[in-house]
C-alpha atoms as a PDB file:
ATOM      1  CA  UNK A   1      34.370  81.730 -87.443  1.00  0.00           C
ATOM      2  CA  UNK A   2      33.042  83.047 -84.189  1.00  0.00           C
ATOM      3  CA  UNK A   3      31.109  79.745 -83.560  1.00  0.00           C
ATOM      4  CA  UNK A   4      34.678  77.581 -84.727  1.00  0.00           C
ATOM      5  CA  UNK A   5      36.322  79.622 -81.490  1.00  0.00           C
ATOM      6  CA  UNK A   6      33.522  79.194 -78.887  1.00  0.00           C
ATOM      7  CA  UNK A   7      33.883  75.720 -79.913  1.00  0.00           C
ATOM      8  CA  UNK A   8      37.253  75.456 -79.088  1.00  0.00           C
ATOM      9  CA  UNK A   9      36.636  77.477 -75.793  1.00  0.00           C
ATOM     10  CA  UNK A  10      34.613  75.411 -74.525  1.00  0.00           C
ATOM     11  CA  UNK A  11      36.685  71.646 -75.750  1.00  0.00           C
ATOM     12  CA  UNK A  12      39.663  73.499 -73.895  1.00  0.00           C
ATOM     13  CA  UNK A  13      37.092  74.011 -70.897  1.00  0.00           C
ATOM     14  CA  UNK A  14      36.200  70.417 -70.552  1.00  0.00           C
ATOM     15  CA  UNK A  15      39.574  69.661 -71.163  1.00  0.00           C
ATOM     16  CA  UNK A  16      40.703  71.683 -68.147  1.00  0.00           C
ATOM     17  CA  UNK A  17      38.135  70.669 -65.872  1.00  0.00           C
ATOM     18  CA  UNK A  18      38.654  67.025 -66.576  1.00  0.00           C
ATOM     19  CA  UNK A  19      42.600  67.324 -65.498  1.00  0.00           C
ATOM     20  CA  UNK A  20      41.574  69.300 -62.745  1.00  0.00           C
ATOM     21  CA  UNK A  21      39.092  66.144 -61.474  1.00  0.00           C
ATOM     22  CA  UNK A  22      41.591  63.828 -62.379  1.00  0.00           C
ATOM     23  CA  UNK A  23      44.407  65.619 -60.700  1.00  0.00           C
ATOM     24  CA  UNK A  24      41.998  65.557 -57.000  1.00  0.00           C
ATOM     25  CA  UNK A  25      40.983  61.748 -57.901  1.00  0.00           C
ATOM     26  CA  UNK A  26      44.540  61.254 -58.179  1.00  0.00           C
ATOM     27  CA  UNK A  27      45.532  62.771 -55.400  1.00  0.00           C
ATOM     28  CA  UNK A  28      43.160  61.429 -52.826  1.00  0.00           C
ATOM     29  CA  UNK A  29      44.136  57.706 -54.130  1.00  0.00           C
ATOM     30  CA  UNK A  30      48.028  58.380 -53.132  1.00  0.00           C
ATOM     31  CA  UNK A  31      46.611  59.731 -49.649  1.00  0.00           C
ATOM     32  CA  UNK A  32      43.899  56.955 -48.667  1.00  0.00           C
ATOM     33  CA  UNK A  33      47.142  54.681 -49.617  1.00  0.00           C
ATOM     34  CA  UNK A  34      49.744  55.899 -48.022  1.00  0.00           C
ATOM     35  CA  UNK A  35      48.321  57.793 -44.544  1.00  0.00           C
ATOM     36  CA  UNK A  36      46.213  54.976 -43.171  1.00  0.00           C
ATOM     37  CA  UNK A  37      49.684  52.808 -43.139  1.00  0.00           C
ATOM     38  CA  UNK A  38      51.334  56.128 -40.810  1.00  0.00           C
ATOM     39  CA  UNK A  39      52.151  56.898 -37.608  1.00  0.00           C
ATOM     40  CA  UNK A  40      49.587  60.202 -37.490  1.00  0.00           C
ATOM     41  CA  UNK A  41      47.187  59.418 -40.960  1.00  0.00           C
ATOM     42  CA  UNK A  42      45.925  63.474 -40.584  1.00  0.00           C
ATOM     43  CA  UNK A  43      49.452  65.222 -40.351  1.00  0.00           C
ATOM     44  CA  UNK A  44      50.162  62.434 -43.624  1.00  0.00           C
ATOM     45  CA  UNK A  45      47.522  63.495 -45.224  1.00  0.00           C
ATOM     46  CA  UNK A  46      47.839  67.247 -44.549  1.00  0.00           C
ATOM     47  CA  UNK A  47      51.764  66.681 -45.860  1.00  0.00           C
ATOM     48  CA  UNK A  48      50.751  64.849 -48.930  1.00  0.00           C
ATOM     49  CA  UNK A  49      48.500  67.162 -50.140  1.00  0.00           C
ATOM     50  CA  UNK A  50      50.831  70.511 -49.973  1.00  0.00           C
ATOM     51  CA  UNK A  51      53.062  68.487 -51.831  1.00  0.00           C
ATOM     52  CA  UNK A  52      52.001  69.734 -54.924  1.00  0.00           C
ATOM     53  CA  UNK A  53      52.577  66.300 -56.830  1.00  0.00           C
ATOM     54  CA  UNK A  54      50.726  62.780 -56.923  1.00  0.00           C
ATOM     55  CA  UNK A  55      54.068  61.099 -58.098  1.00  0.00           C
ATOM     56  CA  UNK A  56      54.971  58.806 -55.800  1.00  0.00           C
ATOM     57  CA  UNK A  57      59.112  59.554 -56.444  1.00  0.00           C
ATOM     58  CA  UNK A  58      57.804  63.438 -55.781  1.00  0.00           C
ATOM     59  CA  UNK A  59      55.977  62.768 -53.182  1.00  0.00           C
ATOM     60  CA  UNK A  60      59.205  60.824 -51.554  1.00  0.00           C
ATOM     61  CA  UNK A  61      61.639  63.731 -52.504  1.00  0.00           C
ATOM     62  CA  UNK A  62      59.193  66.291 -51.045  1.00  0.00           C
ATOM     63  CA  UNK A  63      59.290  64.593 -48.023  1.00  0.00           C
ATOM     64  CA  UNK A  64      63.101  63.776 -47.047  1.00  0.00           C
ATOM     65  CA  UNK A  65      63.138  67.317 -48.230  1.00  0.00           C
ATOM     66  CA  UNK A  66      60.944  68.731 -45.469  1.00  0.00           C
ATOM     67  CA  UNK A  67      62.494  65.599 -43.457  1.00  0.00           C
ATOM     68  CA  UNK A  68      65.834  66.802 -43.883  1.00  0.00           C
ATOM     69  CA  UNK A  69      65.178  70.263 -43.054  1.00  0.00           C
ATOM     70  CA  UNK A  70      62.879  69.286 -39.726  1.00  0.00           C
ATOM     71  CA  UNK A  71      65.656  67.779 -38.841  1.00  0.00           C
ATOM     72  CA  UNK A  72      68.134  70.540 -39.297  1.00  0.00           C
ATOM     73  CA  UNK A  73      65.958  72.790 -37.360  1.00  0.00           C
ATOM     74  CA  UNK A  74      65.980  70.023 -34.347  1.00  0.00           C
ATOM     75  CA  UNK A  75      69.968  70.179 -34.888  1.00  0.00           C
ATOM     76  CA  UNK A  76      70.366  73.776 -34.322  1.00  0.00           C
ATOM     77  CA  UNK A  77      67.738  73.594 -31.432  1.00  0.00           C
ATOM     78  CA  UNK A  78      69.372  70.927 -29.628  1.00  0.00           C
ATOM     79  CA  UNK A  79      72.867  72.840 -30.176  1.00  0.00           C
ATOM     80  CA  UNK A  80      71.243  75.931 -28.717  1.00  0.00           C
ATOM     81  CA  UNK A  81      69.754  74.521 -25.860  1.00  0.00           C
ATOM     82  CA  UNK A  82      72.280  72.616 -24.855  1.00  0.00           C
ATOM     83  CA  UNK A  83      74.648  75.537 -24.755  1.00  0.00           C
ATOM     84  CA  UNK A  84      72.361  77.533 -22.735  1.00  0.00           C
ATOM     85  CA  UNK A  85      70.831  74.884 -20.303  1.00  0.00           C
ATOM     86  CA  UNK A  86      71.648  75.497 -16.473  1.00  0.00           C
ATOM     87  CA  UNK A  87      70.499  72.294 -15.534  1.00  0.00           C
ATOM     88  CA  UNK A  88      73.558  69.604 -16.039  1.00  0.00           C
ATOM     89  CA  UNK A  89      70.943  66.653 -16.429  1.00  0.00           C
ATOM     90  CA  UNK A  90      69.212  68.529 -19.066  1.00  0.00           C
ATOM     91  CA  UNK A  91      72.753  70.053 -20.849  1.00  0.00           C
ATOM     92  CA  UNK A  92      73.492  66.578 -21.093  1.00  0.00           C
ATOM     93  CA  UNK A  93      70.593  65.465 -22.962  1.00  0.00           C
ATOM     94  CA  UNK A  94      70.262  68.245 -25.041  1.00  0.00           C
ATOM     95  CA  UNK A  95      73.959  67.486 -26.211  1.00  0.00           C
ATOM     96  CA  UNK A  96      72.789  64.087 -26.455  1.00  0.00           C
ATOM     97  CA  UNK A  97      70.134  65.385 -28.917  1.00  0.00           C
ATOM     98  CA  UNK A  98      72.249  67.315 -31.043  1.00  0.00           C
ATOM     99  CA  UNK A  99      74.371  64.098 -31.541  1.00  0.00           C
ATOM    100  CA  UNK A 100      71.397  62.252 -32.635  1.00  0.00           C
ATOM    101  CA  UNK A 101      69.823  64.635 -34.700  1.00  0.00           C
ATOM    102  CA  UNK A 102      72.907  65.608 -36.670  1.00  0.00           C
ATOM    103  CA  UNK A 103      72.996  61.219 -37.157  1.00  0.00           C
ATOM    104  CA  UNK A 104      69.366  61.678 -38.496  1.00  0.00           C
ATOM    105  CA  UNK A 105      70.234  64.377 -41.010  1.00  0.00           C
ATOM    106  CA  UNK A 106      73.362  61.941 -41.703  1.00  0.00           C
ATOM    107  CA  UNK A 107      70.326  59.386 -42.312  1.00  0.00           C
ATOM    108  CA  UNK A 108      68.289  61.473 -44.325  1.00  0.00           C
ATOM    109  CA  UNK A 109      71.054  62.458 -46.599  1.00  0.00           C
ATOM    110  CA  UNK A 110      71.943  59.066 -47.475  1.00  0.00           C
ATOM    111  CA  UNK A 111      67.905  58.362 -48.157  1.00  0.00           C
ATOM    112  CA  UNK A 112      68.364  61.252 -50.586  1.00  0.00           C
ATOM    113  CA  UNK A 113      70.888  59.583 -52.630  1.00  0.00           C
ATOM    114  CA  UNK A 114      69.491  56.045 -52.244  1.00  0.00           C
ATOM    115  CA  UNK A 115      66.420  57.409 -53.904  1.00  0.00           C
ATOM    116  CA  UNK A 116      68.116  59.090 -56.200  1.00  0.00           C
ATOM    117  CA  UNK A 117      69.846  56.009 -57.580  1.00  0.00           C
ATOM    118  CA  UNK A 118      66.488  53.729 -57.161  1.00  0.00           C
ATOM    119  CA  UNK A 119      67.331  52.004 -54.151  1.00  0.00           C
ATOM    120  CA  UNK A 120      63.675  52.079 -52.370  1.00  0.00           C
ATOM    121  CA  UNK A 121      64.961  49.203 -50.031  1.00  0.00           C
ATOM    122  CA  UNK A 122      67.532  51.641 -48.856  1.00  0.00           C
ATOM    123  CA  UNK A 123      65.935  54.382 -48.537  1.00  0.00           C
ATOM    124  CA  UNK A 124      63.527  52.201 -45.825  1.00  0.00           C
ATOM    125  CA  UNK A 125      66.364  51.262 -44.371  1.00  0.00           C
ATOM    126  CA  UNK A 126      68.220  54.427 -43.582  1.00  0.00           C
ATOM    127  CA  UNK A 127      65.039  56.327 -42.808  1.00  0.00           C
ATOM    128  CA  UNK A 128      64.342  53.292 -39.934  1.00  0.00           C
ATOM    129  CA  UNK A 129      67.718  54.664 -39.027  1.00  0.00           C
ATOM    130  CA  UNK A 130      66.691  58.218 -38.605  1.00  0.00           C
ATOM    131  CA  UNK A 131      63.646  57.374 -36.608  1.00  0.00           C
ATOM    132  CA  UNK A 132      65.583  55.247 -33.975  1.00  0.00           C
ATOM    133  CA  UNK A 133      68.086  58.142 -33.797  1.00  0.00           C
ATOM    134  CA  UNK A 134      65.417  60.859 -33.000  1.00  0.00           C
ATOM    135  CA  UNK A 135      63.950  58.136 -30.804  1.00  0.00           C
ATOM    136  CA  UNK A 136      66.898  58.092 -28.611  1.00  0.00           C
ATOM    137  CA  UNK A 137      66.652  61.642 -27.903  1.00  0.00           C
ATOM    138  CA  UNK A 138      63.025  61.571 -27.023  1.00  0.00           C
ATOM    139  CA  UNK A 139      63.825  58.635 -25.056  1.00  0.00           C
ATOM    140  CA  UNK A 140      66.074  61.009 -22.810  1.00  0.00           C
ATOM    141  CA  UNK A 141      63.224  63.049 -21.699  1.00  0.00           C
ATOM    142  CA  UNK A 142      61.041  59.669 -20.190  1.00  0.00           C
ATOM    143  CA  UNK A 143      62.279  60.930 -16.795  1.00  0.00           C
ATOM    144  CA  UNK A 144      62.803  64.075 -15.160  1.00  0.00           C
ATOM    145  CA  UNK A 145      63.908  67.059 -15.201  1.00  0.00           C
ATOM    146  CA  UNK A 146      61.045  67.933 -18.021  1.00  0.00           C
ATOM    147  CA  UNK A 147      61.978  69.418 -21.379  1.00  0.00           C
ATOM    148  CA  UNK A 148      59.815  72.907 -22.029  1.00  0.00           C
ATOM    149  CA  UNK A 149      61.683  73.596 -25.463  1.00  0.00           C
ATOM    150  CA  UNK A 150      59.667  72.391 -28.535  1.00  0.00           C
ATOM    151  CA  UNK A 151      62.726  69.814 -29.157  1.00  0.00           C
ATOM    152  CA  UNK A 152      59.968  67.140 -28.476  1.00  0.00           C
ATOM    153  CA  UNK A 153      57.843  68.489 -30.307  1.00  0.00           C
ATOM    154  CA  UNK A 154      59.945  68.400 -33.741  1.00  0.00           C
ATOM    155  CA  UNK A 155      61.222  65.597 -32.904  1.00  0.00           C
ATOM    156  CA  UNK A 156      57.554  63.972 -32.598  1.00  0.00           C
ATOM    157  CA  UNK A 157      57.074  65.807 -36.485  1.00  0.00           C
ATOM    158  CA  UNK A 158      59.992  64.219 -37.609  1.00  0.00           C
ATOM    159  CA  UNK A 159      58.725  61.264 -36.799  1.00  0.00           C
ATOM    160  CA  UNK A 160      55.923  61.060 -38.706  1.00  0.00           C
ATOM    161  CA  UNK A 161      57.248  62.407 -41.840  1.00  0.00           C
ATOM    162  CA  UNK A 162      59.721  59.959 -41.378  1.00  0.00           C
ATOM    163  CA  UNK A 163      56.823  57.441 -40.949  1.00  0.00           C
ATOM    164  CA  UNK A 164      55.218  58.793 -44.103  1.00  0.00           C
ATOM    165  CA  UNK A 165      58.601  58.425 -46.131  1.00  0.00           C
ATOM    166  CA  UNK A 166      58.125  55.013 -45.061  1.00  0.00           C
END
């Protein structure tokens, strides 16, 4: 009897450690697909891998999930800033950017339900969307008076999880 249950220790064992190899095997295959085709292949793979899933559809939620909430973040930033700047060039833009962003989240959203409903060509297309939107508002800062917030910043993250959704 003892022998029957080390047995089945050690099956359950090599069981275990065969998902586990599979599971990193699996996992490195989604990320030497996806990230070389990305705007910043490190951050992608850094992303892909704190997903917690080698589904591609998971993968994709994940990330308009941490899109969509990057984005927020950018909103509320932009909306801050622009009530507090002293500078009327850089209120402006900042107001701007809070226009744009809260577009992108607009974006994002509707990514959400195209992928919900299967539409991969959609989602693309909406995502594209969100990109040029947070584009414009980096595009504000080409000239001065400089930005010091971290607005560029996100906005530069966005971008590449947007890239990786993509």
């Amino acid at each position: 009897m003892a022998n029957n249950s080390c047995l089945i220790i050690i099956s359950l064992v090599g069981v275990l450690s065969f998902t586990i190899i599979s599971n990193v095997a699996s996992s490195n295959d989604v990320v030497s697909t996806i990230c070389p085709k990305t705007s910043n292949p490190q951050f992608c793979s850094s992303v892909l891998k704190s997903a917690g899933t080698t589904n591609l559809k998971g993968l994709a939620v994940y990330t308009l999930n941490l899109a969509h909430t990057n984005a927020e973040k950018s909103l509320t930033l932009a909306n801050s800033l622009a009530k507090t700047a002293t500078n009327p060039q850089l209120k402006q833009r900042y107001s701007s950017c809070a226009e744009s962003y809260d577009e992108a989240i607009g974006d994002i959203e509707n990514a959400q339900k195209d992928l919900a409903l299967g539409d991969f060509n959609g989602v693309n297309i909406v995502t594209s969307g969100a990109m040029t939107n947070i584009g414009d508002c980096q595009d504000k800062f080409a000239q001065p008076p400089k930005d010091t917030s971290l607005l560029l910043k996100n906005g530069k993250t966005l971008n590449d999880i947007c890239s990786i959704i993509l």
